[in-house]
Each structure stands twice: as structure tokens, then as C-alpha cells.
PDB file of N, CA and C in Angstrom:
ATOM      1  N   UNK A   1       9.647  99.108 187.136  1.00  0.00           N
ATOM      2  CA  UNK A   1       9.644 100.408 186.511  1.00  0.00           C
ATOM      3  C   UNK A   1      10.688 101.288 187.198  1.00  0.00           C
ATOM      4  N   UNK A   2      11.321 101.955 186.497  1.00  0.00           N
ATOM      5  CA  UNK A   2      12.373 103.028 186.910  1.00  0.00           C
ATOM      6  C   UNK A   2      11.807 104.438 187.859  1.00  0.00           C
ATOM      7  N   UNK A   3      12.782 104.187 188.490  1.00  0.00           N
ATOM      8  CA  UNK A   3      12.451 105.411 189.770  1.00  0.00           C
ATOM      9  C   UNK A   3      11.673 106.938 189.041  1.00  0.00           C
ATOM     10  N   UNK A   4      12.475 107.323 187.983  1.00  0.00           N
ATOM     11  CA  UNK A   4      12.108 108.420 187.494  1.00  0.00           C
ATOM     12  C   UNK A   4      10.652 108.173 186.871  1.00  0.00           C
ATOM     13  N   UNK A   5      10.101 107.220 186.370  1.00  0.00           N
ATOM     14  CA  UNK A   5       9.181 107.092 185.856  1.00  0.00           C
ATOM     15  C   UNK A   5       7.806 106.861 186.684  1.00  0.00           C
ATOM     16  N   UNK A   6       8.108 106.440 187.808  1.00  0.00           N
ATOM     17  CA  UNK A   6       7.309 106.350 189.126  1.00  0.00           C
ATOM     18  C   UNK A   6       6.914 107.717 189.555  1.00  0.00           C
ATOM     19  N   UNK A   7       8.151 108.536 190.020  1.00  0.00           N
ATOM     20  CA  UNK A   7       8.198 109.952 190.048  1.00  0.00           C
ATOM     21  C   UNK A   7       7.152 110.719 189.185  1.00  0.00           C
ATOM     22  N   UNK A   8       7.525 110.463 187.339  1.00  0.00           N
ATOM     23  CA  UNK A   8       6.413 111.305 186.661  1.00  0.00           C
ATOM     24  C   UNK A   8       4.676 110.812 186.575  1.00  0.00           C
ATOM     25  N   UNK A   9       4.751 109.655 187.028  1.00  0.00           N
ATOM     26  CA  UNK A   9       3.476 108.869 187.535  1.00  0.00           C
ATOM     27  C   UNK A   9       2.952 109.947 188.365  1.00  0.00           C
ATOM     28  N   UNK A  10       3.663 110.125 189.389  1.00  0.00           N
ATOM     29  CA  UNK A  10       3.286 110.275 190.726  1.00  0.00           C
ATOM     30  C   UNK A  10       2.676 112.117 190.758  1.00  0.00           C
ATOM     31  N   UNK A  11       3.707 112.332 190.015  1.00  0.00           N
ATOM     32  CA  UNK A  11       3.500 113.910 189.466  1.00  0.00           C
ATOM     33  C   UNK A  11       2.406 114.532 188.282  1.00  0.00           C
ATOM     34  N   UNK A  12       2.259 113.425 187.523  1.00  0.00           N
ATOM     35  CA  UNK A  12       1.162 113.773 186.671  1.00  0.00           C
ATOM     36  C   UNK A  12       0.095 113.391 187.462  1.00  0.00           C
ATOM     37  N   UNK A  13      -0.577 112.498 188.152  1.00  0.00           N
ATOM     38  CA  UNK A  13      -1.490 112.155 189.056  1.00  0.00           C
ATOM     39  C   UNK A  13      -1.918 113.741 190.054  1.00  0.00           C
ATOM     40  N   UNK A  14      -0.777 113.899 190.485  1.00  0.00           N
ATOM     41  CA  UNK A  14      -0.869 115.154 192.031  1.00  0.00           C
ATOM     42  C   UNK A  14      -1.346 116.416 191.001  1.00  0.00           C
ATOM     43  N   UNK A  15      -0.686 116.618 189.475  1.00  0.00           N
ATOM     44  CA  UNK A  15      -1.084 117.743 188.533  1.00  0.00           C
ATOM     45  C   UNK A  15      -2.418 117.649 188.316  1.00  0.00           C
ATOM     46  N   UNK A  16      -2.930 116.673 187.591  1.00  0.00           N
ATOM     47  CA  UNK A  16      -4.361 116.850 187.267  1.00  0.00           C
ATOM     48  C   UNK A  16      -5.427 116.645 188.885  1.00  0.00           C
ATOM     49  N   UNK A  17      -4.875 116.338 189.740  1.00  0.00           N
ATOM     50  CA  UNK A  17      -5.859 116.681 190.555  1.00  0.00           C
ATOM     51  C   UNK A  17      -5.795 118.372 191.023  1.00  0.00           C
ATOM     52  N   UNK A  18      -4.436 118.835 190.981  1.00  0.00           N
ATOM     53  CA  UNK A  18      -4.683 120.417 191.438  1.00  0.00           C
ATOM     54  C   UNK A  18      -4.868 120.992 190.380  1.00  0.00           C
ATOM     55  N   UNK A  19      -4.866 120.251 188.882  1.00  0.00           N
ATOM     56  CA  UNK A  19      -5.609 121.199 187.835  1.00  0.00           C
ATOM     57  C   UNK A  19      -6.993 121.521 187.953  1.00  0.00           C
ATOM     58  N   UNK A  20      -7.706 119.845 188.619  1.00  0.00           N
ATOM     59  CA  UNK A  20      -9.068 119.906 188.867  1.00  0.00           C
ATOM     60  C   UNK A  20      -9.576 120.952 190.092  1.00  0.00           C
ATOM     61  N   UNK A  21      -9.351 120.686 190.978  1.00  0.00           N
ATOM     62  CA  UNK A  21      -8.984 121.384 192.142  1.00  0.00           C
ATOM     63  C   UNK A  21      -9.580 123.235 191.991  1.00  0.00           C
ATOM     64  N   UNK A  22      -8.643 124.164 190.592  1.00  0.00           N
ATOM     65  CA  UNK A  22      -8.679 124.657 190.520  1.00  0.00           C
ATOM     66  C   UNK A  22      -9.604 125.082 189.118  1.00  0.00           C
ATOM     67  N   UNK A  23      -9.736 124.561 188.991  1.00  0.00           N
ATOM     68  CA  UNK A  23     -11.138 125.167 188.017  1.00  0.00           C
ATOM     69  C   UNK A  23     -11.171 124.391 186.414  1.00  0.00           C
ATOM     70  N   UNK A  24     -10.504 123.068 186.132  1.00  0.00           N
ATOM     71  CA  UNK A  24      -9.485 122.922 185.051  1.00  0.00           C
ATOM     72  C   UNK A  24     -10.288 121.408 184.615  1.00  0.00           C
ATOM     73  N   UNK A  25     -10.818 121.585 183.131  1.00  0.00           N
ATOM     74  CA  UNK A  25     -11.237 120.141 183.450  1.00  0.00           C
ATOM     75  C   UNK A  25     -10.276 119.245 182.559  1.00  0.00           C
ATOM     76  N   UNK A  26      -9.531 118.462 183.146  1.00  0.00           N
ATOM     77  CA  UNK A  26      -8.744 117.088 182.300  1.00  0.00           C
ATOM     78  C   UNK A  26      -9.299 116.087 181.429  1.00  0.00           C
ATOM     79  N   UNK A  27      -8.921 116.964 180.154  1.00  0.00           N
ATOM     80  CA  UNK A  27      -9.509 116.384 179.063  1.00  0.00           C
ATOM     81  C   UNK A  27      -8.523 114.567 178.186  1.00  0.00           C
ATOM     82  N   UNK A  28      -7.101 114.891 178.574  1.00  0.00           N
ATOM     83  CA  UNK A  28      -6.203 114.051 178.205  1.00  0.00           C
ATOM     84  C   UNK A  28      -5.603 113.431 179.140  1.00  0.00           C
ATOM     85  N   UNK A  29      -4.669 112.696 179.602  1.00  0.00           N
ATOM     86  CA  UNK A  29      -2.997 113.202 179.788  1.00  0.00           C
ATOM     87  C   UNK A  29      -2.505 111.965 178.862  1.00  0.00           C
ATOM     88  N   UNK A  30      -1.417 112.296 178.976  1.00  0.00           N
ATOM     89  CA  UNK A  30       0.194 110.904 178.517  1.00  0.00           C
ATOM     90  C   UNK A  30      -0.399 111.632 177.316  1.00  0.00           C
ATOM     91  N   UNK A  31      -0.854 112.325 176.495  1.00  0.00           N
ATOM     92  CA  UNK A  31      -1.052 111.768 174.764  1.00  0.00           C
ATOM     93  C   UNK A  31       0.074 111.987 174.187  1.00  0.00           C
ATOM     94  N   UNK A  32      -0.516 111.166 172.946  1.00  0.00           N
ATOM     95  CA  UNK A  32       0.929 110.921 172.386  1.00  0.00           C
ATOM     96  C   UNK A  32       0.501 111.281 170.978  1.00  0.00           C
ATOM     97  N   UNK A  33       1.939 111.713 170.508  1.00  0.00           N
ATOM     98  CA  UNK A  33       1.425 111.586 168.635  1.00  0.00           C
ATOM     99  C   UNK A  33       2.849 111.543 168.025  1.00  0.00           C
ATOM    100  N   UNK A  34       3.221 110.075 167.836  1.00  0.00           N
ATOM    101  CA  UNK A  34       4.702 109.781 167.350  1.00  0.00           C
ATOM    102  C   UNK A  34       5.266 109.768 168.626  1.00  0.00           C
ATOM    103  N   UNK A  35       6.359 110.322 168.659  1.00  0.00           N
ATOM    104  CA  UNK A  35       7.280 111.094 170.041  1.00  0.00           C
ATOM    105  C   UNK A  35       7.115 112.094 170.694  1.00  0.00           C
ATOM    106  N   UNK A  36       6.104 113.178 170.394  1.00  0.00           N
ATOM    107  CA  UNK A  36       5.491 113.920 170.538  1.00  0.00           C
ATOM    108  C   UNK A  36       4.542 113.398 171.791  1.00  0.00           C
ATOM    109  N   UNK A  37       5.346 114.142 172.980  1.00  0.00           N
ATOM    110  CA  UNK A  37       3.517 114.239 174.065  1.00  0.00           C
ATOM    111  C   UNK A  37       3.293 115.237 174.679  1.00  0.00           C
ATOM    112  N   UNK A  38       2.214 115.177 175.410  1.00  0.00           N
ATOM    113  CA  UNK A  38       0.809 116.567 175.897  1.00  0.00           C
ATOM    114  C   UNK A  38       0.518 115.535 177.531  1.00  0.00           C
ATOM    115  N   UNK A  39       1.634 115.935 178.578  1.00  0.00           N
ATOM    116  CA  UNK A  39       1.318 115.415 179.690  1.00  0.00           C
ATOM    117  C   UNK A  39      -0.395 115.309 180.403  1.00  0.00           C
ATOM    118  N   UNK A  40      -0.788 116.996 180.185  1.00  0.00           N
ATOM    119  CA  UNK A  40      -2.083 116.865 180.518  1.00  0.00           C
ATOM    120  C   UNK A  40      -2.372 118.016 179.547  1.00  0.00           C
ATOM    121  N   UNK A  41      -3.520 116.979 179.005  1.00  0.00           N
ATOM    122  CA  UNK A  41      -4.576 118.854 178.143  1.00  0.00           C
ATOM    123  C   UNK A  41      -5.530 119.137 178.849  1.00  0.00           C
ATOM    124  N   UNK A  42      -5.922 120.271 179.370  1.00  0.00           N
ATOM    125  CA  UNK A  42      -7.446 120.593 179.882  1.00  0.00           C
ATOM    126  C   UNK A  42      -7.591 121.754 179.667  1.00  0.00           C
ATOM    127  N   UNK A  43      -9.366 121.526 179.758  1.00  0.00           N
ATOM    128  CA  UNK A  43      -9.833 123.210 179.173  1.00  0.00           C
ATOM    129  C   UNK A  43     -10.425 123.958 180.761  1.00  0.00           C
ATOM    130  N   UNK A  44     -10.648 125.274 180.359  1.00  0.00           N
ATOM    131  CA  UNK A  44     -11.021 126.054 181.248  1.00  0.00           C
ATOM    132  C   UNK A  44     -11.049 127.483 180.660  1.00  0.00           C
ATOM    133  N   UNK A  45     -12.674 127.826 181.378  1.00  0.00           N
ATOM    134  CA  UNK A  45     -13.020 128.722 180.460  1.00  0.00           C
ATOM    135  C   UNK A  45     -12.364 129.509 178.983  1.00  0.00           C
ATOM    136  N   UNK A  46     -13.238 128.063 178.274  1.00  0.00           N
ATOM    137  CA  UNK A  46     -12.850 127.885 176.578  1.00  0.00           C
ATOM    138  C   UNK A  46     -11.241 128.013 176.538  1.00  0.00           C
ATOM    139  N   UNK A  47     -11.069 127.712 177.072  1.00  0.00           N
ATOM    140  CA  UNK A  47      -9.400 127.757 176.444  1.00  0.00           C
ATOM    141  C   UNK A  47      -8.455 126.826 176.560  1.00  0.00           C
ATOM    142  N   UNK A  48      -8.242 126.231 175.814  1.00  0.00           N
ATOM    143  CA  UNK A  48      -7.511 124.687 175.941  1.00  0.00           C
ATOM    144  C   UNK A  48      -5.859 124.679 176.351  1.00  0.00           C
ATOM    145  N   UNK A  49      -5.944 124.103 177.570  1.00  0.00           N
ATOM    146  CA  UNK A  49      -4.206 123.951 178.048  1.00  0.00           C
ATOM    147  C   UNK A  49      -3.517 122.890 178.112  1.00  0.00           C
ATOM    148  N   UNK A  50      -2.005 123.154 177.686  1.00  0.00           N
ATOM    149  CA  UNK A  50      -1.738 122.336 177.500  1.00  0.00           C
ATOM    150  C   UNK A  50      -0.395 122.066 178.444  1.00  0.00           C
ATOM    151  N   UNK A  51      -0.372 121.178 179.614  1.00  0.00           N
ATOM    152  CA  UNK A  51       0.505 121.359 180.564  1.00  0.00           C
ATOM    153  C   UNK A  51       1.677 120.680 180.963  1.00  0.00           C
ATOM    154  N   UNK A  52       2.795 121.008 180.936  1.00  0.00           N
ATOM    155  CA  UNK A  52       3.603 120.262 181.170  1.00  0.00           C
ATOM    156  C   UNK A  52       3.884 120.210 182.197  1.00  0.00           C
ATOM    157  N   UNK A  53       4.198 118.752 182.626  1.00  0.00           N
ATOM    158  CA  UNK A  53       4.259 118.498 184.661  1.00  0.00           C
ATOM    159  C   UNK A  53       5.728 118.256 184.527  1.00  0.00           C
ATOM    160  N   UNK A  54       6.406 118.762 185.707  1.00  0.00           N
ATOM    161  CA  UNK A  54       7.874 118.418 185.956  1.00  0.00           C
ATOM    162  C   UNK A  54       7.841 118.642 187.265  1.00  0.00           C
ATOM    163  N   UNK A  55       8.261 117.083 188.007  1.00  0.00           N
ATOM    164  CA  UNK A  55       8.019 116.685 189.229  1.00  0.00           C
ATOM    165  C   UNK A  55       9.730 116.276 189.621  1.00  0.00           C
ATOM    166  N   UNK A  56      10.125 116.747 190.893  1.00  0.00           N
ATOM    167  CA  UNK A  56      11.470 116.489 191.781  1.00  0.00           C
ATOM    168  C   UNK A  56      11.474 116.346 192.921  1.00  0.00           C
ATOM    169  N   UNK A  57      12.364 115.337 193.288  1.00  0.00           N
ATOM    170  CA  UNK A  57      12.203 115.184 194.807  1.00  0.00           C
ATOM    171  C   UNK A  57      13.450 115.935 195.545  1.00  0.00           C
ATOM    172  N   UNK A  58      14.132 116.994 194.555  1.00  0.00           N
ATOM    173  CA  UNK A  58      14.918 117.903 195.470  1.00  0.00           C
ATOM    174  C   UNK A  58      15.271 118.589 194.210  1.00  0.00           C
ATOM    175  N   UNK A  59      16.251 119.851 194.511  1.00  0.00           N
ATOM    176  CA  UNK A  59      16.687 120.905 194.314  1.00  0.00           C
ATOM    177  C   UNK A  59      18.298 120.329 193.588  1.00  0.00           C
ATOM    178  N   UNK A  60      18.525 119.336 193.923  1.00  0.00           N
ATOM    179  CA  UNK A  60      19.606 119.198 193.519  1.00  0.00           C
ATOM    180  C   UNK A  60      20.132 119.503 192.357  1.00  0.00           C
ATOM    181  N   UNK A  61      19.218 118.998 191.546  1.00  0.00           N
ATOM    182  CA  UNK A  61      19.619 119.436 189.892  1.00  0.00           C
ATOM    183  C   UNK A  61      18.695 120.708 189.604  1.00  0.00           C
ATOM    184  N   UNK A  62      18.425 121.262 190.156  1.00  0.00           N
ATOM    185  CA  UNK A  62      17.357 122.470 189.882  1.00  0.00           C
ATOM    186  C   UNK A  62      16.085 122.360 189.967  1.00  0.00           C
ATOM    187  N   UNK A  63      15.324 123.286 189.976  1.00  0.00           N
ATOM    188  CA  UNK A  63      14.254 123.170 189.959  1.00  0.00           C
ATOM    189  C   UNK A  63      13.225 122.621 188.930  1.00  0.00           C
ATOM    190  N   UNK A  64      12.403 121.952 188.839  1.00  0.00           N
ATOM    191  CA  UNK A  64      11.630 121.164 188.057  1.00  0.00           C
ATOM    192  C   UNK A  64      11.217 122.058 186.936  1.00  0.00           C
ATOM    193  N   UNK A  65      10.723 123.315 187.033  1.00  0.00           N
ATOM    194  CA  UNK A  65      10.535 123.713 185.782  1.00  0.00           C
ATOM    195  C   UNK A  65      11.732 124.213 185.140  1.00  0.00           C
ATOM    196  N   UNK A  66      12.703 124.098 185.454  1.00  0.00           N
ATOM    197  CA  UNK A  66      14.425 124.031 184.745  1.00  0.00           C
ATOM    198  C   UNK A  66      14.166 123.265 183.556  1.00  0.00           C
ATOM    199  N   UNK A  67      13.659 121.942 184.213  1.00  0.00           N
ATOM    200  CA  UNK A  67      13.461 121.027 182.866  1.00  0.00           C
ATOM    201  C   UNK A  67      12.704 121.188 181.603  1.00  0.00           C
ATOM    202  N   UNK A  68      12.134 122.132 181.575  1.00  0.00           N
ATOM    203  CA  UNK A  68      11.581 122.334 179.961  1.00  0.00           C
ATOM    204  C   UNK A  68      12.226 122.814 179.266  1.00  0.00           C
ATOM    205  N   UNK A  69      13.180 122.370 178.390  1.00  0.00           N
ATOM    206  CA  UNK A  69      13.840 122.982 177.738  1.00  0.00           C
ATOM    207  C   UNK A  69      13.078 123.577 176.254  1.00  0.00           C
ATOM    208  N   UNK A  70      14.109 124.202 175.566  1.00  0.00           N
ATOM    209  CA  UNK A  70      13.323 125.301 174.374  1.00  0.00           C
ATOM    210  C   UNK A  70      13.198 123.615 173.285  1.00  0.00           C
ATOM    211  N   UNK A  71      13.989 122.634 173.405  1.00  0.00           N
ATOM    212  CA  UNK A  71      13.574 121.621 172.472  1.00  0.00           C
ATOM    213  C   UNK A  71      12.101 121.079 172.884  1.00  0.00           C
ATOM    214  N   UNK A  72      12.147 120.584 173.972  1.00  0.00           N
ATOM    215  CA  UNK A  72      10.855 120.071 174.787  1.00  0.00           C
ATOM    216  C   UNK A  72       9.425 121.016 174.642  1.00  0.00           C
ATOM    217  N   UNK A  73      10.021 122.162 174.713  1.00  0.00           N
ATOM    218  CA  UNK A  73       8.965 123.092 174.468  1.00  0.00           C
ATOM    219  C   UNK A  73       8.598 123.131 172.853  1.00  0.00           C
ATOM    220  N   UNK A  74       9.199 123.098 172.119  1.00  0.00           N
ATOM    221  CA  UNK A  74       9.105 122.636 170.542  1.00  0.00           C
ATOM    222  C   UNK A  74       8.361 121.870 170.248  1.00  0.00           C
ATOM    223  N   UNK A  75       8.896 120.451 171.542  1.00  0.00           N
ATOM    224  CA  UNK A  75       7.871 119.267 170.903  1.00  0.00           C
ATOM    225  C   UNK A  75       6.892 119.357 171.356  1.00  0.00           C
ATOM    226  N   UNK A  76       6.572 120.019 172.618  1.00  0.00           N
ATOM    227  CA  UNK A  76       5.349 120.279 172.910  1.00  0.00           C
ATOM    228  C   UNK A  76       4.257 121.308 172.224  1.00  0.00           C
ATOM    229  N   UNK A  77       4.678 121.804 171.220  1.00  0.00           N
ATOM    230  CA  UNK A  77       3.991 122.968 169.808  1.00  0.00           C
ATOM    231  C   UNK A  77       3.684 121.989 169.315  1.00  0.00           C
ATOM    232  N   UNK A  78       4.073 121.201 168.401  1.00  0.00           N
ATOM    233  CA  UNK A  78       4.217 120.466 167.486  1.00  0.00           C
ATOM    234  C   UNK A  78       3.008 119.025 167.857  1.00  0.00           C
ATOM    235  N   UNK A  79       3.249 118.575 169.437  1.00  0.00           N
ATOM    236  CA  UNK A  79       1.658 117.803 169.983  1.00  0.00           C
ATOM    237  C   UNK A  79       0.451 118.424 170.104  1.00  0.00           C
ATOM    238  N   UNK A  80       0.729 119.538 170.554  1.00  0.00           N
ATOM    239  CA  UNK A  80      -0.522 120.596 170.339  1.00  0.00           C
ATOM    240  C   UNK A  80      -1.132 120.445 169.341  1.00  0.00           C
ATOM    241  N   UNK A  81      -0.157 120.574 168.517  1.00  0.00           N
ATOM    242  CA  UNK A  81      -1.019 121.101 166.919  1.00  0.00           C
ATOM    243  C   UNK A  81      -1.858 120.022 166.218  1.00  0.00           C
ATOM    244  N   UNK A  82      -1.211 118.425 166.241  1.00  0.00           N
ATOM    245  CA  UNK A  82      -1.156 117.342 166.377  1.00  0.00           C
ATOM    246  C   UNK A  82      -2.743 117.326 166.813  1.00  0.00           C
ATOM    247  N   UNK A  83      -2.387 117.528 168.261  1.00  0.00           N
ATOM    248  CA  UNK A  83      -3.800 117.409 169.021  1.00  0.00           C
ATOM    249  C   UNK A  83      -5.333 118.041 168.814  1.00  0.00           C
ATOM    250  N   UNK A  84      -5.003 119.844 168.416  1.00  0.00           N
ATOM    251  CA  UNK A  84      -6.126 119.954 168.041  1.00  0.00           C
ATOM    252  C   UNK A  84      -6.752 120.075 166.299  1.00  0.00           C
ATOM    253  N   UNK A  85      -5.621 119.663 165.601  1.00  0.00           N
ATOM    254  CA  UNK A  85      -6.419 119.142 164.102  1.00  0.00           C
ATOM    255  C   UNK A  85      -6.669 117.902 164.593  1.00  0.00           C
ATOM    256  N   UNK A  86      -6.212 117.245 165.221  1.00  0.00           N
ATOM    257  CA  UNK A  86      -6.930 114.941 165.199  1.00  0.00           C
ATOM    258  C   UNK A  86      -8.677 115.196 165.401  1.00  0.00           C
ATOM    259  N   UNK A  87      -8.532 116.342 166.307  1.00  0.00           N
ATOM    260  CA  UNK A  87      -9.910 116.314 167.151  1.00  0.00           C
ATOM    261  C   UNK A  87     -10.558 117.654 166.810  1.00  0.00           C
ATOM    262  N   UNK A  88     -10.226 118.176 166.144  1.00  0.00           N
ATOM    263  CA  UNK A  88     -11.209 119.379 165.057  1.00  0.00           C
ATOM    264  C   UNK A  88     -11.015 120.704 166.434  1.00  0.00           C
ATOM    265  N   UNK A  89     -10.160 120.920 166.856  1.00  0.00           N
ATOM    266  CA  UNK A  89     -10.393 122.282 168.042  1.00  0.00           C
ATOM    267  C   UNK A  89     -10.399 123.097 167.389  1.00  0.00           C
ATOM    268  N   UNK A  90     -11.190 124.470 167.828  1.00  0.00           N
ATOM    269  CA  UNK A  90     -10.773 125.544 167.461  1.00  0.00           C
ATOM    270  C   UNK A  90     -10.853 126.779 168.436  1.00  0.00           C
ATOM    271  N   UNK A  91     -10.059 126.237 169.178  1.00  0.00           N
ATOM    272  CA  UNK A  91     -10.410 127.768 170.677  1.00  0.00           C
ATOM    273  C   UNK A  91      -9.177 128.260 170.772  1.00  0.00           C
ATOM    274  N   UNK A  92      -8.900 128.946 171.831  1.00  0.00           N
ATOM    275  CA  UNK A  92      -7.619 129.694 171.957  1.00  0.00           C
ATOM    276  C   UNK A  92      -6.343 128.047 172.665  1.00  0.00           C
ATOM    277  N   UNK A  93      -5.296 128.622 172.453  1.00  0.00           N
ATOM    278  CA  UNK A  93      -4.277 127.728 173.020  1.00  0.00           C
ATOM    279  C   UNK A  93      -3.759 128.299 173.832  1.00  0.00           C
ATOM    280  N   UNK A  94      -3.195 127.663 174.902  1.00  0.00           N
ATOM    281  CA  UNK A  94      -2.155 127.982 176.014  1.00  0.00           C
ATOM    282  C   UNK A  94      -1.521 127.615 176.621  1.00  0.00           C
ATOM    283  N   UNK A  95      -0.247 127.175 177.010  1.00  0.00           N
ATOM    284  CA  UNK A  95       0.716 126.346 177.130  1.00  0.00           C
ATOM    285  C   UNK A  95       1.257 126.967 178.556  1.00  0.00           C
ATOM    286  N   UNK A  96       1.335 125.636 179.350  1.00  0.00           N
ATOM    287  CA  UNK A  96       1.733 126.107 180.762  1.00  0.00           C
ATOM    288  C   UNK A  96       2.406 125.334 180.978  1.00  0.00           C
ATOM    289  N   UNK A  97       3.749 125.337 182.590  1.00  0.00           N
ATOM    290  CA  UNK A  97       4.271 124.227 183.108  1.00  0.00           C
ATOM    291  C   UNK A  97       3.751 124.321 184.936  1.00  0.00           C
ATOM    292  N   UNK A  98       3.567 123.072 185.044  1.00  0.00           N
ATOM    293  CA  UNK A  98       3.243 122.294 186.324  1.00  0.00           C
ATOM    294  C   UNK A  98       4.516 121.943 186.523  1.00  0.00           C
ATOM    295  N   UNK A  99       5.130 122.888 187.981  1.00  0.00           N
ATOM    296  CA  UNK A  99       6.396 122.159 188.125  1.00  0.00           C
ATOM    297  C   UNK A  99       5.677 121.770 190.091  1.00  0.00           C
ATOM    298  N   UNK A 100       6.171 120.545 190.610  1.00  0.00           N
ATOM    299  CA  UNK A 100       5.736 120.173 191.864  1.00  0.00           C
ATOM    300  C   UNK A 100       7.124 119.746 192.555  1.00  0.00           C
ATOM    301  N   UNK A 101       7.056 119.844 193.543  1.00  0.00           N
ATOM    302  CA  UNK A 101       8.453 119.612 194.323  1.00  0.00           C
ATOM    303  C   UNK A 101       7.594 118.969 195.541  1.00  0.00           C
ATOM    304  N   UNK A 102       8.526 117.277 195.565  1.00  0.00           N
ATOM    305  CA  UNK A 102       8.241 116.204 196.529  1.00  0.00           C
ATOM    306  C   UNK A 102       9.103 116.076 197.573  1.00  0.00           C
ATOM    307  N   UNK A 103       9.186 116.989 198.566  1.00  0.00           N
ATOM    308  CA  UNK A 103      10.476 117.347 199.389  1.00  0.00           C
ATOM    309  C   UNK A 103       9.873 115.824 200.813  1.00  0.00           C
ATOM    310  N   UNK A 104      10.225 115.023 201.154  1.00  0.00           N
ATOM    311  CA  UNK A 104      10.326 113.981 202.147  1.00  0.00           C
ATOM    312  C   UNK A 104       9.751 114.480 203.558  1.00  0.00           C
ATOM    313  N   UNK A 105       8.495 113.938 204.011  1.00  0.00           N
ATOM    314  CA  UNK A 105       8.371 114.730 205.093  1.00  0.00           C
ATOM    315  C   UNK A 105       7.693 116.357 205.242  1.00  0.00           C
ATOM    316  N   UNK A 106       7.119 116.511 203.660  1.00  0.00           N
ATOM    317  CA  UNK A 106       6.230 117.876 203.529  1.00  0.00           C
ATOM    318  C   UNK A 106       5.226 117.380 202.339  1.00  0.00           C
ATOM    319  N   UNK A 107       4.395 118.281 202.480  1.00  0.00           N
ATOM    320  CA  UNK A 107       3.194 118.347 201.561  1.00  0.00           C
ATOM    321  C   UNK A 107       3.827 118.511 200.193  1.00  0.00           C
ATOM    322  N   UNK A 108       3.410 118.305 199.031  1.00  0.00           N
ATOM    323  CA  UNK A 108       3.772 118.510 197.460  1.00  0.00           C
ATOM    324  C   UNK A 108       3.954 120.044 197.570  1.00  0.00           C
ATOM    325  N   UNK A 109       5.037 120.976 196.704  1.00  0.00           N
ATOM    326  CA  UNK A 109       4.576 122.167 196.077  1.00  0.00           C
ATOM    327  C   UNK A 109       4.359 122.624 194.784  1.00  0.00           C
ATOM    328  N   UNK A 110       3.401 123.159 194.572  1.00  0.00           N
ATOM    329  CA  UNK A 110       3.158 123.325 193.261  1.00  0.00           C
ATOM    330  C   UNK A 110       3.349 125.031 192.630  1.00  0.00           C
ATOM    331  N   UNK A 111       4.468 124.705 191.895  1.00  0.00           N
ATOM    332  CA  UNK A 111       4.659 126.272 191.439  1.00  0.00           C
ATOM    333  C   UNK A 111       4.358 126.335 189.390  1.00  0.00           C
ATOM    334  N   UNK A 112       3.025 126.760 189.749  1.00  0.00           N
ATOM    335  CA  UNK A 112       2.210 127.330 188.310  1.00  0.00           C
ATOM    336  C   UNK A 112       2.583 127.958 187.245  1.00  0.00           C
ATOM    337  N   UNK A 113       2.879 127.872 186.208  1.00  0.00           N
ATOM    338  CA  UNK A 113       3.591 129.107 185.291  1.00  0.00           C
ATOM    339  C   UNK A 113       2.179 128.952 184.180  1.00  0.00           C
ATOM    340  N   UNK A 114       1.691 130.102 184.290  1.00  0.00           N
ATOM    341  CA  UNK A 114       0.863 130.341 182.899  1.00  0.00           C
ATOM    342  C   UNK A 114       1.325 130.648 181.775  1.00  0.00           C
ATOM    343  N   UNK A 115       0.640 130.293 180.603  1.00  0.00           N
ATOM    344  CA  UNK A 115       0.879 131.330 179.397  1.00  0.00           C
ATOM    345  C   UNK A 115       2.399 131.438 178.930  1.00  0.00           C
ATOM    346  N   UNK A 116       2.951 130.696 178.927  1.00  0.00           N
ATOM    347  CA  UNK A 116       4.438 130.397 178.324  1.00  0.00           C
ATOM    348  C   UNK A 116       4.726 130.087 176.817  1.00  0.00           C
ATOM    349  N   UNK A 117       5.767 130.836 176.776  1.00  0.00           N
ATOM    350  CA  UNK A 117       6.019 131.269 175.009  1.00  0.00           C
ATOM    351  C   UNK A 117       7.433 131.108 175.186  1.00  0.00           C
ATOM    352  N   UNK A 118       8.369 129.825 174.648  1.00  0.00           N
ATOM    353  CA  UNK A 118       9.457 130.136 174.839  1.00  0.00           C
ATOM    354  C   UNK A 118      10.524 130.285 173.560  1.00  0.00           C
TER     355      UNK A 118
END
């Protein structure tokens, strides 16, 4: 398996445990619908999130939540929606990014963005 893909392994794993961690229960991750995916969905108090993890092991190319772009963020509307007609939801939505930085020799960091509309 490719380095980068190990990486988002490694990063979706470290996400849903500090989603749990913090009050968040992990209802999904990986889903898929077509090409369309929903890294992790979880709810918390009634409100269903939907999170995108972007994990780096440096600064080099920017910072991890750099990587969501306004397309990515598109497709991530579009799994949402996907997601809660398959499964009949009807609560509020909210779309966040999990960005974590794997710096060699330090603990993970995790920098939170709520409530994102891009």
C-alpha cells in the first residue's frame, strides 16, 4: 500500500478516536456513495457530522486543512446528502475538517474547524 494511503489510515484512526474522546459518537467512516466519500460521520448532541480528516507529516506542502479544496468540499455535500436520504436522517447537518499534523518525534496535533461552509 502507498505511503499516502497508510498516512490517511493512520489519520482517520487518530480522528475518530479524538472525535470519541470528545463527546462524538462514530457512526461511519470510509463511506462511500459512487466517488463520493464521508471520511467519518458522527453524531453529537443530535447533530450529525460530517468530517473530513487531512493528515501530514510536515508543513511542507501546507497545512493539512489546505487540502480541502472548494471541489472536495462539493463532493463532500453531495455524500452527505447521499448519506442521509440512504438512511432516512433528519437532524441538523454539519460539516467539519479534522486536520492532524504527524511531526516525527512529537505527539499528533489536532487542529478542529467546526461548522464549515465553503
Amino acid at each position: 500500500m502507498a505511503l499516502h494511503n497508510l498516512l490517511g489510515q493512520e489519520g482517520e484512526r487518530l480522528a475518530a478516536a479524538f472525535l470519541e474522546a470528545n463527546g462524538f459518537s462514530v457512526i461511519a467512516s470510509n463511506w462511500r456513495h459512487r466517488h463520493y466519500e464521508i471520511d467519518i460521520v458522527a453524531i453529537k448532541e443530535n447533530v450529525l457530522h460530517c468530517v473530513e480528516v487531512k493528515t501530514r507529516h510536515s508543513t511542507r506542502f501546507g497545512y493539512p486543512e489546505d487540502g480541502v479544496s472548494r471541489k472536495k468540499f462539493s463532493n463532500l455535500k453531495i455524500a452527505a446528502e447521499q448519506f442521509m436520504h440512504q438512511y432516512r436522517i433528519d437532524r441538523r447537518l454539519q460539516f467539519d475538517i479534522l486536520a492532524i499534523s504527524l511531526q516525527a518525534g512529537q505527539e499528533a496535533a489536532y487542529f478542529f474547524i467546526e461548522d464549515v461552509y465553503l
